[in-house]
PDBML (XML) file of the C-alpha atoms, coordinates in Angstrom:
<?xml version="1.0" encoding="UTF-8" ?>
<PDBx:datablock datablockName="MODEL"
   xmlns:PDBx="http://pdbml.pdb.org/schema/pdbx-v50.xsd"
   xmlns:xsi="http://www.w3.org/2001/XMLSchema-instance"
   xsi:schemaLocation="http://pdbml.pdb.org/schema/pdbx-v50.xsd pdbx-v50.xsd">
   <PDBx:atom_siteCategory>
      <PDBx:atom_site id="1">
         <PDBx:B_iso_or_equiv>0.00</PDBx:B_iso_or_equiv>
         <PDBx:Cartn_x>22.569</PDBx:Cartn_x>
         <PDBx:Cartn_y>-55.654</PDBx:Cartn_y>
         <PDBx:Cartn_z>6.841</PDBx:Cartn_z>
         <PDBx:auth_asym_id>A</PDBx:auth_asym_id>
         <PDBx:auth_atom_id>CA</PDBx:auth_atom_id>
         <PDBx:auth_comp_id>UNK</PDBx:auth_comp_id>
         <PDBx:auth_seq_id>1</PDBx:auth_seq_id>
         <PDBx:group_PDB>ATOM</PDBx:group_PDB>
         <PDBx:label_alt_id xsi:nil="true" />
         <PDBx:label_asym_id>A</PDBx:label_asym_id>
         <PDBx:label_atom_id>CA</PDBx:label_atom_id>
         <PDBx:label_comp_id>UNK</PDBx:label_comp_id>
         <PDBx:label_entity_id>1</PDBx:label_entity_id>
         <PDBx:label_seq_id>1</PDBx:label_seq_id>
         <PDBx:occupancy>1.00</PDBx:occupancy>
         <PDBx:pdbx_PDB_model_num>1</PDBx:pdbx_PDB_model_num>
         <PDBx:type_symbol>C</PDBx:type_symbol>
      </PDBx:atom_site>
      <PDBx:atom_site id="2">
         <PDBx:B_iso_or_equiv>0.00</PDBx:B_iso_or_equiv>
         <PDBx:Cartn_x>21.602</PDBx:Cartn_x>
         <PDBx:Cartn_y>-52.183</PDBx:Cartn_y>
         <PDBx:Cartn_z>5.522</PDBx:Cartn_z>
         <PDBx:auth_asym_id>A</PDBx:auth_asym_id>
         <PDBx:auth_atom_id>CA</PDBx:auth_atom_id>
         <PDBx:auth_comp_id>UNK</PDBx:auth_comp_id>
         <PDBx:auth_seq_id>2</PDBx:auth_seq_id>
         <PDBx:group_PDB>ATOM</PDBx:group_PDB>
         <PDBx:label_alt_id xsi:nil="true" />
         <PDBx:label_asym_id>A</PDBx:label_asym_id>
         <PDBx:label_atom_id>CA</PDBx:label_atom_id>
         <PDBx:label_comp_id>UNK</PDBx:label_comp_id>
         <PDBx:label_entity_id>1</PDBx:label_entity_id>
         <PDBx:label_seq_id>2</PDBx:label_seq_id>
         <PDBx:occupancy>1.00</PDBx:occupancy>
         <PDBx:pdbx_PDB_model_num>1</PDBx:pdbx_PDB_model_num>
         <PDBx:type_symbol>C</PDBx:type_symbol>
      </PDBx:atom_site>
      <PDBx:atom_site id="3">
         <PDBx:B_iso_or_equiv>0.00</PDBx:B_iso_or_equiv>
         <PDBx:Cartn_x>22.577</PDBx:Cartn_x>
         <PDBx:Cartn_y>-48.471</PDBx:Cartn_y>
         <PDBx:Cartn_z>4.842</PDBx:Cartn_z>
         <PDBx:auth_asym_id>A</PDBx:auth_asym_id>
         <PDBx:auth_atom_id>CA</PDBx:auth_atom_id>
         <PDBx:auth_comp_id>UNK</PDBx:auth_comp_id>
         <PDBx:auth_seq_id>3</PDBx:auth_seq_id>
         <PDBx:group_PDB>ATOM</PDBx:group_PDB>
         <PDBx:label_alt_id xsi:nil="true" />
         <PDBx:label_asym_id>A</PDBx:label_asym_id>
         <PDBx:label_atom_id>CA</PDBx:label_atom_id>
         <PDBx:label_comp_id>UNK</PDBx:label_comp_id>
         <PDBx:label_entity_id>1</PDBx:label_entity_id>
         <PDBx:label_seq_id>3</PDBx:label_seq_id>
         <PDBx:occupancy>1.00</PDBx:occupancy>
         <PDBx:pdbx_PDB_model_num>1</PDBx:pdbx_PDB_model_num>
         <PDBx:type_symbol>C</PDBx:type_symbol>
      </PDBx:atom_site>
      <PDBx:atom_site id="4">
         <PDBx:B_iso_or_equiv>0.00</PDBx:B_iso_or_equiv>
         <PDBx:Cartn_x>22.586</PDBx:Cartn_x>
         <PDBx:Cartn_y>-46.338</PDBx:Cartn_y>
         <PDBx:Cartn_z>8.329</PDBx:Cartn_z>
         <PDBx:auth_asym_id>A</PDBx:auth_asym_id>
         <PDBx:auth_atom_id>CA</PDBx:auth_atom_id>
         <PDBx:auth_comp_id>UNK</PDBx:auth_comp_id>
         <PDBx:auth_seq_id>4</PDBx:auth_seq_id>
         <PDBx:group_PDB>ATOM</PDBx:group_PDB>
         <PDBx:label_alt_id xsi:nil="true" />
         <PDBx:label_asym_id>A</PDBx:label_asym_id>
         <PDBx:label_atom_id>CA</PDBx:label_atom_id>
         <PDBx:label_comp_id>UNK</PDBx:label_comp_id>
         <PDBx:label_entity_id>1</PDBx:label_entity_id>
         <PDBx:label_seq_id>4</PDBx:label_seq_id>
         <PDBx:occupancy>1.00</PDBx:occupancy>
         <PDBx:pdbx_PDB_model_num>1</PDBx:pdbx_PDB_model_num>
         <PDBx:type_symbol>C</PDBx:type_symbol>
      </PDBx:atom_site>
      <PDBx:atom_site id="5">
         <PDBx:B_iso_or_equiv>0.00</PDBx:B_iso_or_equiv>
         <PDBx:Cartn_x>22.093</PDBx:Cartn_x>
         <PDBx:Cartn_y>-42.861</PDBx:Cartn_y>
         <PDBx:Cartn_z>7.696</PDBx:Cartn_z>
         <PDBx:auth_asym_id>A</PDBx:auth_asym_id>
         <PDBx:auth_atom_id>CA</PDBx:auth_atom_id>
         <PDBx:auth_comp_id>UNK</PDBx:auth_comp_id>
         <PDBx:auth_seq_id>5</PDBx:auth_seq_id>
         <PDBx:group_PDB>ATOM</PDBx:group_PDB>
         <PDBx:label_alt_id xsi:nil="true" />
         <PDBx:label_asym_id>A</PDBx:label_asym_id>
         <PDBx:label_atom_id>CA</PDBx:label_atom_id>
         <PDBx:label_comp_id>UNK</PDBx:label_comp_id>
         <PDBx:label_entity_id>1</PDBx:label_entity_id>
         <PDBx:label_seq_id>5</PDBx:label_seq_id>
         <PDBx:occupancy>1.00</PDBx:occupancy>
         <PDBx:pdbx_PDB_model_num>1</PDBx:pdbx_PDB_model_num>
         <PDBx:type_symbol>C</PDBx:type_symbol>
      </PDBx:atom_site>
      <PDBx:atom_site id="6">
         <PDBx:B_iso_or_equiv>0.00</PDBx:B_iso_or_equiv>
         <PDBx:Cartn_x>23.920</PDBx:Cartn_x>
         <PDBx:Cartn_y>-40.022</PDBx:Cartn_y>
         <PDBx:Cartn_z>10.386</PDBx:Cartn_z>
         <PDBx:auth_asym_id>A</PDBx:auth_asym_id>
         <PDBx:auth_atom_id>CA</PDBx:auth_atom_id>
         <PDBx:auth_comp_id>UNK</PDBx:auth_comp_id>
         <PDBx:auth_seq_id>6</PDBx:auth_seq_id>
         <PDBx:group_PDB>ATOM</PDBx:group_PDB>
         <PDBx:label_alt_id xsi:nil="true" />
         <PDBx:label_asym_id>A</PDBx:label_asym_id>
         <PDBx:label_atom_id>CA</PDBx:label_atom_id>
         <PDBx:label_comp_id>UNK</PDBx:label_comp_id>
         <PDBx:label_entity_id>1</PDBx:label_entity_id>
         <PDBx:label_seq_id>6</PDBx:label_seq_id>
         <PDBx:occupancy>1.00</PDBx:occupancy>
         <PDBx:pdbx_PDB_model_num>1</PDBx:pdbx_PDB_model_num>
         <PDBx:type_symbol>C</PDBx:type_symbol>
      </PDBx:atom_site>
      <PDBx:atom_site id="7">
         <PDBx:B_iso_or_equiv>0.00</PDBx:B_iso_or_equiv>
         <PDBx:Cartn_x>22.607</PDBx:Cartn_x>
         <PDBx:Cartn_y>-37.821</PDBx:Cartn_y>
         <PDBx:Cartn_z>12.444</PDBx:Cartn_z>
         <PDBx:auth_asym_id>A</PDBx:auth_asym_id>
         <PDBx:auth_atom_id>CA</PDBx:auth_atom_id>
         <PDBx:auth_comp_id>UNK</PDBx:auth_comp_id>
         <PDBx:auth_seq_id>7</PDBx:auth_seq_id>
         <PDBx:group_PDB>ATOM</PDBx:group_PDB>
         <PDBx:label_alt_id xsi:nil="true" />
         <PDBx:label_asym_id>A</PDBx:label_asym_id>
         <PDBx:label_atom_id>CA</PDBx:label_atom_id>
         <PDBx:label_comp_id>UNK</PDBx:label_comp_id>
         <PDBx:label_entity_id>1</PDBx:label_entity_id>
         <PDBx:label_seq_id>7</PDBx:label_seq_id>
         <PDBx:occupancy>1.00</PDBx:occupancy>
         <PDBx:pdbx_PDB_model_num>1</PDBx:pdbx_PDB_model_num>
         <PDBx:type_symbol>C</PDBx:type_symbol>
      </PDBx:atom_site>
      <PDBx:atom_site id="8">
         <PDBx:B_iso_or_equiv>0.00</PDBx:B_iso_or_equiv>
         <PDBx:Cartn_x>24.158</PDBx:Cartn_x>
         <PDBx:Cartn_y>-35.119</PDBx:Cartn_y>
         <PDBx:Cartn_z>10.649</PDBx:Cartn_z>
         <PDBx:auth_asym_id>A</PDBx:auth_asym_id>
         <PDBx:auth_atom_id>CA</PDBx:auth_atom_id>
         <PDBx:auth_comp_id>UNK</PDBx:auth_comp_id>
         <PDBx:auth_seq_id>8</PDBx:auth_seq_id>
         <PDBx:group_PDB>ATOM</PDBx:group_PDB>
         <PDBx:label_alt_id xsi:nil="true" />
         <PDBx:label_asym_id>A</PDBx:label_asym_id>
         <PDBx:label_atom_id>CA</PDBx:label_atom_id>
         <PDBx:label_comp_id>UNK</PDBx:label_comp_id>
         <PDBx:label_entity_id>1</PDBx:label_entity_id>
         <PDBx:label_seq_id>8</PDBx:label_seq_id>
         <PDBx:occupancy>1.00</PDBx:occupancy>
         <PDBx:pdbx_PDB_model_num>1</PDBx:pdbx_PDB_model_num>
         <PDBx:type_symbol>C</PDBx:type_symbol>
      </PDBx:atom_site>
      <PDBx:atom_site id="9">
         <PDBx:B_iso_or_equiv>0.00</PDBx:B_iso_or_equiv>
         <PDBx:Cartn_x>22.787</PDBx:Cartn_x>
         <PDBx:Cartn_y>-35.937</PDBx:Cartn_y>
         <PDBx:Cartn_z>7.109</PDBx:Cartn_z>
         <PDBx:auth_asym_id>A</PDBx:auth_asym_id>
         <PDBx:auth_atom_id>CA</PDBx:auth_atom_id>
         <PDBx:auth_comp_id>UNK</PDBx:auth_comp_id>
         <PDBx:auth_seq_id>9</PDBx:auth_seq_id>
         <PDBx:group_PDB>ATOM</PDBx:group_PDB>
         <PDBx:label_alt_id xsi:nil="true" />
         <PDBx:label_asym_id>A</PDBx:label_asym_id>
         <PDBx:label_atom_id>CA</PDBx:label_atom_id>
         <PDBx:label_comp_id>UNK</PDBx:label_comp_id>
         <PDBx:label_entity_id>1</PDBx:label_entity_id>
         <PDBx:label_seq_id>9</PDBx:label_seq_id>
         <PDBx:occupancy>1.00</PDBx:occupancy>
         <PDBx:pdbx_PDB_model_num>1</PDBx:pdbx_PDB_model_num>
         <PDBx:type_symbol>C</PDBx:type_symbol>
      </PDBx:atom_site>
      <PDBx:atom_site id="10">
         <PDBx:B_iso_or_equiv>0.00</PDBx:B_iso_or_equiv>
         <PDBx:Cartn_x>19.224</PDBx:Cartn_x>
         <PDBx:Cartn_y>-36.621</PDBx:Cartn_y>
         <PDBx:Cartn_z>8.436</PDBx:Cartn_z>
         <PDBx:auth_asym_id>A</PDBx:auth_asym_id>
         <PDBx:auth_atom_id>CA</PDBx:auth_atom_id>
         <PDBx:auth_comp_id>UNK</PDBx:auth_comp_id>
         <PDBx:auth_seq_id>10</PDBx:auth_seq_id>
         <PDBx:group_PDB>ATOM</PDBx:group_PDB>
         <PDBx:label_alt_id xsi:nil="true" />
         <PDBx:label_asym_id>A</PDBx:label_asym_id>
         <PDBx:label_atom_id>CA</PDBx:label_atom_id>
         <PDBx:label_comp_id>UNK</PDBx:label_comp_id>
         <PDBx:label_entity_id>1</PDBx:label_entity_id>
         <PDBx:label_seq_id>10</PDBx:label_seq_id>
         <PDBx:occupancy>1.00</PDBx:occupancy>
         <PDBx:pdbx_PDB_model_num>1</PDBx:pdbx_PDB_model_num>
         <PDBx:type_symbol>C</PDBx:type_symbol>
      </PDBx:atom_site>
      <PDBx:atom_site id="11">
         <PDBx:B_iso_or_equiv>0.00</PDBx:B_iso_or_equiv>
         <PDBx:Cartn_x>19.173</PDBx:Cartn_x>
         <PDBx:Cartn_y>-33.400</PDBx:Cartn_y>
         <PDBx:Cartn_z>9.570</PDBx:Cartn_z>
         <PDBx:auth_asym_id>A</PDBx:auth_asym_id>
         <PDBx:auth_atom_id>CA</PDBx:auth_atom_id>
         <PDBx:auth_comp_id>UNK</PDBx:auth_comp_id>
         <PDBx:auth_seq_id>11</PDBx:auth_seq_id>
         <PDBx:group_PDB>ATOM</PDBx:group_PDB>
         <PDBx:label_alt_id xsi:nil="true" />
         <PDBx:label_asym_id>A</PDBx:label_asym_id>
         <PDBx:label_atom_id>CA</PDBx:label_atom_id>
         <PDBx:label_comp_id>UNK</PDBx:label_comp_id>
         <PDBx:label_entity_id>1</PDBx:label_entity_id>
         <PDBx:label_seq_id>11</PDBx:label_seq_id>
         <PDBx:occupancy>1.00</PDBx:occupancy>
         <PDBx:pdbx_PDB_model_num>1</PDBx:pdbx_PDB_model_num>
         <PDBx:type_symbol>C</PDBx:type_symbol>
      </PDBx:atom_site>
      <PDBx:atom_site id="12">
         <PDBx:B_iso_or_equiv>0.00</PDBx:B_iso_or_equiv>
         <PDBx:Cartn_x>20.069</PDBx:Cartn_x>
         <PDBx:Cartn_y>-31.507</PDBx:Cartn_y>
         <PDBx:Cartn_z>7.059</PDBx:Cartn_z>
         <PDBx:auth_asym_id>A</PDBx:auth_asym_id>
         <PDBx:auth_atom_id>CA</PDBx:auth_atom_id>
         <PDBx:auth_comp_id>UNK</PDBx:auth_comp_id>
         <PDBx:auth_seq_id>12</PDBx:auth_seq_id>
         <PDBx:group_PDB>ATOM</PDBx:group_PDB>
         <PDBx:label_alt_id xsi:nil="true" />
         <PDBx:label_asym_id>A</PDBx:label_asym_id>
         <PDBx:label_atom_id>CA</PDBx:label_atom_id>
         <PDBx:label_comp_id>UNK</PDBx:label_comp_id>
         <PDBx:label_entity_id>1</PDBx:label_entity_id>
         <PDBx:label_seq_id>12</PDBx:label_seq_id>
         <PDBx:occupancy>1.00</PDBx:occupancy>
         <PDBx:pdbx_PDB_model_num>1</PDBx:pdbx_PDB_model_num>
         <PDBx:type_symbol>C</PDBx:type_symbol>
      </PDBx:atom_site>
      <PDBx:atom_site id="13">
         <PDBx:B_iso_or_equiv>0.00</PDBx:B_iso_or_equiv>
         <PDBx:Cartn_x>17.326</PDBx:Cartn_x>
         <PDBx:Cartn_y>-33.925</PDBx:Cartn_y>
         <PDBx:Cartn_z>5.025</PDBx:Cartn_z>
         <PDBx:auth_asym_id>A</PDBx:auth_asym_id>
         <PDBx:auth_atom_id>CA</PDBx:auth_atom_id>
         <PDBx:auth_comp_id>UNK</PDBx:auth_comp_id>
         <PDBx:auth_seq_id>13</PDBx:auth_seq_id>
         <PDBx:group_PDB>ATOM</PDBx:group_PDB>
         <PDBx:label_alt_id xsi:nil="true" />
         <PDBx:label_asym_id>A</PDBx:label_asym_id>
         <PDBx:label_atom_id>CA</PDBx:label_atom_id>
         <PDBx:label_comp_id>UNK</PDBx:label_comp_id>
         <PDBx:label_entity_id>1</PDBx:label_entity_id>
         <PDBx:label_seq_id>13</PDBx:label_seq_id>
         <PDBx:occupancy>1.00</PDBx:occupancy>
         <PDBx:pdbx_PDB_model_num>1</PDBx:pdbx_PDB_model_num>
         <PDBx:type_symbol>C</PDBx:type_symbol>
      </PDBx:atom_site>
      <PDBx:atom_site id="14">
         <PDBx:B_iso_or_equiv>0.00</PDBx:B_iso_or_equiv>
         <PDBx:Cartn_x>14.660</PDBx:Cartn_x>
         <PDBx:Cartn_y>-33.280</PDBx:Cartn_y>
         <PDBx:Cartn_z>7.532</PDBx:Cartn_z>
         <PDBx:auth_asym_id>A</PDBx:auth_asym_id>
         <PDBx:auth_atom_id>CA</PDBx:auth_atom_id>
         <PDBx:auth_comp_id>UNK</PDBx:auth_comp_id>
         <PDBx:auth_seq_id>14</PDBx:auth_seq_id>
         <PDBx:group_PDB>ATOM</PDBx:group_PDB>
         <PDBx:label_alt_id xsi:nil="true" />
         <PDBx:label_asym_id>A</PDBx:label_asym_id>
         <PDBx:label_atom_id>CA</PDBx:label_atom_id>
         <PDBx:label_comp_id>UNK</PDBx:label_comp_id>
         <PDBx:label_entity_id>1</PDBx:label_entity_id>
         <PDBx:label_seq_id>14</PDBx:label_seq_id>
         <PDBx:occupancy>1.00</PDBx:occupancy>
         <PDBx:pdbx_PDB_model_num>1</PDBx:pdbx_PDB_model_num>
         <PDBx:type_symbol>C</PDBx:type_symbol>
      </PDBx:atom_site>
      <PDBx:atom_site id="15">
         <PDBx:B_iso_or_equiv>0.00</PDBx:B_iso_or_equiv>
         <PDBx:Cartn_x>15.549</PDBx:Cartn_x>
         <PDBx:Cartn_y>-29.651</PDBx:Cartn_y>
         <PDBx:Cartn_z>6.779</PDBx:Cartn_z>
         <PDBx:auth_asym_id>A</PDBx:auth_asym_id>
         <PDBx:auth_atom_id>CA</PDBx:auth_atom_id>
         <PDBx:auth_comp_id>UNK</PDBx:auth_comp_id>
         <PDBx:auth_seq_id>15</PDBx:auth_seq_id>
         <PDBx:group_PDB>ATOM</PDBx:group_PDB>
         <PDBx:label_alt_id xsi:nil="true" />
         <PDBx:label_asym_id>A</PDBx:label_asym_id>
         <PDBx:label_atom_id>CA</PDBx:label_atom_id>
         <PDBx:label_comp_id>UNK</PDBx:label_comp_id>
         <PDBx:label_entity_id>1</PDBx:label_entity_id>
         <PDBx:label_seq_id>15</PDBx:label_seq_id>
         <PDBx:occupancy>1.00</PDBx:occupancy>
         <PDBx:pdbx_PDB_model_num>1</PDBx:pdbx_PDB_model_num>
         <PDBx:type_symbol>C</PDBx:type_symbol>
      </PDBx:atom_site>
      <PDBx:atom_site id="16">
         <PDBx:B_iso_or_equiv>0.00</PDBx:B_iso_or_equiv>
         <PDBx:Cartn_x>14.731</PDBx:Cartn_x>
         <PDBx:Cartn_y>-29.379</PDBx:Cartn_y>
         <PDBx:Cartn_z>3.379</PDBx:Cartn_z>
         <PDBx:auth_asym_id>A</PDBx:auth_asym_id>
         <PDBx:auth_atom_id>CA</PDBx:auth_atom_id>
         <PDBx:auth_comp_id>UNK</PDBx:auth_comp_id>
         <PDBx:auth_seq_id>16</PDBx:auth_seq_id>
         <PDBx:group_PDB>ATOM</PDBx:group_PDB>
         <PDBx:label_alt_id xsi:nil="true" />
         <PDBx:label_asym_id>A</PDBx:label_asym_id>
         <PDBx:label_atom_id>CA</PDBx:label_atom_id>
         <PDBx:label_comp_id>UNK</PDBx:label_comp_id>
         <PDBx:label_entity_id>1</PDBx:label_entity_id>
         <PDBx:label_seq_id>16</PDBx:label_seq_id>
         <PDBx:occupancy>1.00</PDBx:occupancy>
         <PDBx:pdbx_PDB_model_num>1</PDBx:pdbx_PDB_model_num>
         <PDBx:type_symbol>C</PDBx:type_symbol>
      </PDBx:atom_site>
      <PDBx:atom_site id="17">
         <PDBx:B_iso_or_equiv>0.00</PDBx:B_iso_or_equiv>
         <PDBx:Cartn_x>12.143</PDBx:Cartn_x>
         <PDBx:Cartn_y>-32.078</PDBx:Cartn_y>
         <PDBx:Cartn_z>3.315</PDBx:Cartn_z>
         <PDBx:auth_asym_id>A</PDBx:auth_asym_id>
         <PDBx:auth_atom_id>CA</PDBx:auth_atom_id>
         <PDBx:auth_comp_id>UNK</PDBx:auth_comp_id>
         <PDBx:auth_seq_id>17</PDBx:auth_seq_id>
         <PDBx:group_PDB>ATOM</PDBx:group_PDB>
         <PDBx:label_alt_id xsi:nil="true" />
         <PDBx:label_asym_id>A</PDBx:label_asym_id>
         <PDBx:label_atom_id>CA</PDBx:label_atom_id>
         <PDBx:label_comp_id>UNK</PDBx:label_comp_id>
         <PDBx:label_entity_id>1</PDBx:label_entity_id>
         <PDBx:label_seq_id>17</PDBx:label_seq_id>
         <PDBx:occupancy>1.00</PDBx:occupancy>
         <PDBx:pdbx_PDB_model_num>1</PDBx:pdbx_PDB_model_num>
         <PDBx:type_symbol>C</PDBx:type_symbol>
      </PDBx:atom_site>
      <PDBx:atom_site id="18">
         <PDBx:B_iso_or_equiv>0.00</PDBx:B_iso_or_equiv>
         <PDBx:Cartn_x>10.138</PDBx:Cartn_x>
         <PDBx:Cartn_y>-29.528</PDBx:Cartn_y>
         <PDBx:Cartn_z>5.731</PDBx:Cartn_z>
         <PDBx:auth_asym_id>A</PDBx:auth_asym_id>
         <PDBx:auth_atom_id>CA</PDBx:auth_atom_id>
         <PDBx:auth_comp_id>UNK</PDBx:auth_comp_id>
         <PDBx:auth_seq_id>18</PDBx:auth_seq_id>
         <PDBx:group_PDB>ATOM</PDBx:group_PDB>
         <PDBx:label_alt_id xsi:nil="true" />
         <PDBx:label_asym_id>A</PDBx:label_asym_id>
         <PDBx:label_atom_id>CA</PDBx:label_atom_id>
         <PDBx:label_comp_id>UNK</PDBx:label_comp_id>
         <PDBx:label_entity_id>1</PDBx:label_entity_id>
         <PDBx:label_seq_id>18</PDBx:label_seq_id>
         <PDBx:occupancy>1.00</PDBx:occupancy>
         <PDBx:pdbx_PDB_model_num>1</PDBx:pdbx_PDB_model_num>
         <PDBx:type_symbol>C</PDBx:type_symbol>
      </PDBx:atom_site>
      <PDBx:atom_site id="19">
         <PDBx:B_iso_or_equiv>0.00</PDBx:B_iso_or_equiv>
         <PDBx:Cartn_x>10.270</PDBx:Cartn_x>
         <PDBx:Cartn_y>-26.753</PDBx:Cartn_y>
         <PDBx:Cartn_z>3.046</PDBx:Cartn_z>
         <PDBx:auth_asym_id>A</PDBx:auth_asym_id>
         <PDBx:auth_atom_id>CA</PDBx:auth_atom_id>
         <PDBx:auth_comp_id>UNK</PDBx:auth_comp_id>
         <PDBx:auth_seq_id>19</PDBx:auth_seq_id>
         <PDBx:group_PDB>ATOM</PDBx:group_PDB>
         <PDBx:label_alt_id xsi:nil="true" />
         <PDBx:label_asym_id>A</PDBx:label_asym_id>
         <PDBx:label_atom_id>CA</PDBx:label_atom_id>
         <PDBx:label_comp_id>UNK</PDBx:label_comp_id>
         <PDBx:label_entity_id>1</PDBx:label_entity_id>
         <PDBx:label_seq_id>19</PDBx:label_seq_id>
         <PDBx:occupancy>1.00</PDBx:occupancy>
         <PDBx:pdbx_PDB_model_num>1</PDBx:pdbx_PDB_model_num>
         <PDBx:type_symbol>C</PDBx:type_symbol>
      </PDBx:atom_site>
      <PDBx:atom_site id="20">
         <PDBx:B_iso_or_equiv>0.00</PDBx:B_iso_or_equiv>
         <PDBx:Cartn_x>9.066</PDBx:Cartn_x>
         <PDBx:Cartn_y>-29.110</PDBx:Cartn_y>
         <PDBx:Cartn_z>0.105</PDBx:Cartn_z>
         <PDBx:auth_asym_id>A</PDBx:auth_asym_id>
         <PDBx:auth_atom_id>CA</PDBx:auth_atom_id>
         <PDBx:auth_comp_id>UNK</PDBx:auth_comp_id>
         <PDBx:auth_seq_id>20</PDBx:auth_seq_id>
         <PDBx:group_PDB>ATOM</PDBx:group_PDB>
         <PDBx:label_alt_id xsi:nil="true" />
         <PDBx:label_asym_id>A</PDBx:label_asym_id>
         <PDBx:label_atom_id>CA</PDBx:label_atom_id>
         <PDBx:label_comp_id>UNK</PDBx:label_comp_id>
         <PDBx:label_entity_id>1</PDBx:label_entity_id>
         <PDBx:label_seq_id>20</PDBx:label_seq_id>
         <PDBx:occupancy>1.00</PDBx:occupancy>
         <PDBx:pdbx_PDB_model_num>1</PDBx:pdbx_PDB_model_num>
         <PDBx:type_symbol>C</PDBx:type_symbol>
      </PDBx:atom_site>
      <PDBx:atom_site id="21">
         <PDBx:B_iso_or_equiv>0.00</PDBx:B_iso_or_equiv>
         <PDBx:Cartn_x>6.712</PDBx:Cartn_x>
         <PDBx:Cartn_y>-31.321</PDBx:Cartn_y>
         <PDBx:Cartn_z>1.670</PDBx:Cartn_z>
         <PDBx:auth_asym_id>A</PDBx:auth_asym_id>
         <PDBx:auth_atom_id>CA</PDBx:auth_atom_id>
         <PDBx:auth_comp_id>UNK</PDBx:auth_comp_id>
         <PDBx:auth_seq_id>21</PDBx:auth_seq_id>
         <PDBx:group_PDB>ATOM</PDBx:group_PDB>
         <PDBx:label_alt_id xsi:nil="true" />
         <PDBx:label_asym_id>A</PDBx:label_asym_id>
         <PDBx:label_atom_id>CA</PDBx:label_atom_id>
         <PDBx:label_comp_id>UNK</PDBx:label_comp_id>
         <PDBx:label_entity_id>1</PDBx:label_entity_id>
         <PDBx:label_seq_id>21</PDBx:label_seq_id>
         <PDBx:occupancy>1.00</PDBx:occupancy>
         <PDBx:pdbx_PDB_model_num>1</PDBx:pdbx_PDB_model_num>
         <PDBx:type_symbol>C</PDBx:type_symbol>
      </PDBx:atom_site>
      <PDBx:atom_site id="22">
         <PDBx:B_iso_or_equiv>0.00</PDBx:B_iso_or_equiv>
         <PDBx:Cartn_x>3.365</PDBx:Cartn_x>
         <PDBx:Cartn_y>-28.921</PDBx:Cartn_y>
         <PDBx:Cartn_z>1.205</PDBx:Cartn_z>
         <PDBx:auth_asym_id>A</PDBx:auth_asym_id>
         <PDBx:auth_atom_id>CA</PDBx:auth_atom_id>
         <PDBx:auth_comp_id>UNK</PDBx:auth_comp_id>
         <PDBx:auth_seq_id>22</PDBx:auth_seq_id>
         <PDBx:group_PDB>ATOM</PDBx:group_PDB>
         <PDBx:label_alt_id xsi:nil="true" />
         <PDBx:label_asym_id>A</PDBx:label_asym_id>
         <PDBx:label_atom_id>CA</PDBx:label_atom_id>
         <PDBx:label_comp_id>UNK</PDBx:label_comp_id>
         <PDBx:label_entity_id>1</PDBx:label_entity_id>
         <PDBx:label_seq_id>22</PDBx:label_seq_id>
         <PDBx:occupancy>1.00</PDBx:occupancy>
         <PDBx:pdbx_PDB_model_num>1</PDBx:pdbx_PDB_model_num>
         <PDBx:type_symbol>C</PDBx:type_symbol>
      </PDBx:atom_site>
      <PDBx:atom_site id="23">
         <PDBx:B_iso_or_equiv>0.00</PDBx:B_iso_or_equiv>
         <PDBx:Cartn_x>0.714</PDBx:Cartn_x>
         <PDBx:Cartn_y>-29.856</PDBx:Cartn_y>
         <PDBx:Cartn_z>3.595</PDBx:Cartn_z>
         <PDBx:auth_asym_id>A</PDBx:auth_asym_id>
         <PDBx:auth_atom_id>CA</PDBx:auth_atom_id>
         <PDBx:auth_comp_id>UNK</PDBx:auth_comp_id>
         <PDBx:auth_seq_id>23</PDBx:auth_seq_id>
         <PDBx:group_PDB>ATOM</PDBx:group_PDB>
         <PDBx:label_alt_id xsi:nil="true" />
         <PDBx:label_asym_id>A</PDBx:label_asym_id>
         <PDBx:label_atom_id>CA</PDBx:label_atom_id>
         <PDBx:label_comp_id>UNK</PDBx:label_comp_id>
         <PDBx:label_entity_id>1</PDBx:label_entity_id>
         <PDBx:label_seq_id>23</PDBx:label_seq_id>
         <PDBx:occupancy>1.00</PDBx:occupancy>
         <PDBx:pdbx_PDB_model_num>1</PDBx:pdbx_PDB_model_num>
         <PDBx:type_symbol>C</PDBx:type_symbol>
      </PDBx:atom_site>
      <PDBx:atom_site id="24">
         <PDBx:B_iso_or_equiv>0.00</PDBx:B_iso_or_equiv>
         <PDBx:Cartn_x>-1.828</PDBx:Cartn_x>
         <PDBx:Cartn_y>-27.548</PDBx:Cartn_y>
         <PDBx:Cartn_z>1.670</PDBx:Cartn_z>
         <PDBx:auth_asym_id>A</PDBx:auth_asym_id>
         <PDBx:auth_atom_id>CA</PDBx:auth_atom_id>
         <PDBx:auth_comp_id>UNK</PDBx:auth_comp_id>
         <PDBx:auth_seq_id>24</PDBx:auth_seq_id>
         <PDBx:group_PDB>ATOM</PDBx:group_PDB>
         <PDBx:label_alt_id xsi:nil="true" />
         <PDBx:label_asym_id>A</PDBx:label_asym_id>
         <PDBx:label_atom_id>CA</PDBx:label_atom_id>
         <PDBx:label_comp_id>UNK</PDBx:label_comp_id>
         <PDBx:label_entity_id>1</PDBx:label_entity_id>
         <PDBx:label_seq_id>24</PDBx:label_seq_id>
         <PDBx:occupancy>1.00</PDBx:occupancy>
         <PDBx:pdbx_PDB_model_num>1</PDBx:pdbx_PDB_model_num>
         <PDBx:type_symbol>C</PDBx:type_symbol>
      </PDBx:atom_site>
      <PDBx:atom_site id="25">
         <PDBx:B_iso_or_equiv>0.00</PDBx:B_iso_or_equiv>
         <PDBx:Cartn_x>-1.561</PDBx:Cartn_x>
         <PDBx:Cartn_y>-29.268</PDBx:Cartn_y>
         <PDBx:Cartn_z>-1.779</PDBx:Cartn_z>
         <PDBx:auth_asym_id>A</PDBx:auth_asym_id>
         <PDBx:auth_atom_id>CA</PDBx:auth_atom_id>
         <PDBx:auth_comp_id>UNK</PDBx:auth_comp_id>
         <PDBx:auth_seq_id>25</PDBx:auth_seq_id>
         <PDBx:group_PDB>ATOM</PDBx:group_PDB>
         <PDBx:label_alt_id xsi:nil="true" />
         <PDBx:label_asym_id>A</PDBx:label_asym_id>
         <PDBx:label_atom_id>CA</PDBx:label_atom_id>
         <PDBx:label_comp_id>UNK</PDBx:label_comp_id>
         <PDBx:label_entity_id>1</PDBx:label_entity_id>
         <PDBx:label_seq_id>25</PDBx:label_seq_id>
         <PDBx:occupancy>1.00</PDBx:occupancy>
         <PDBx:pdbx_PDB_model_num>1</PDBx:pdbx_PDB_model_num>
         <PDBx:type_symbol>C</PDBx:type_symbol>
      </PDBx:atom_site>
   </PDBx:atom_siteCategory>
</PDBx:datablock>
């Protein structure tokens, strides 16, 4: 049914996701 990402990749996504995503621009 679909693609199930773990725990252990999402985090280390969420990681750098939190460093690029720039609230002020």
């Amino acid at each position: 049914t679909r693609c199930v990402l773990g725990d252990d990749l999402v985090s280390s996504l969420l990681d750098r996701l939190y460093t690029t995503i720039d609230q002020r621009i």
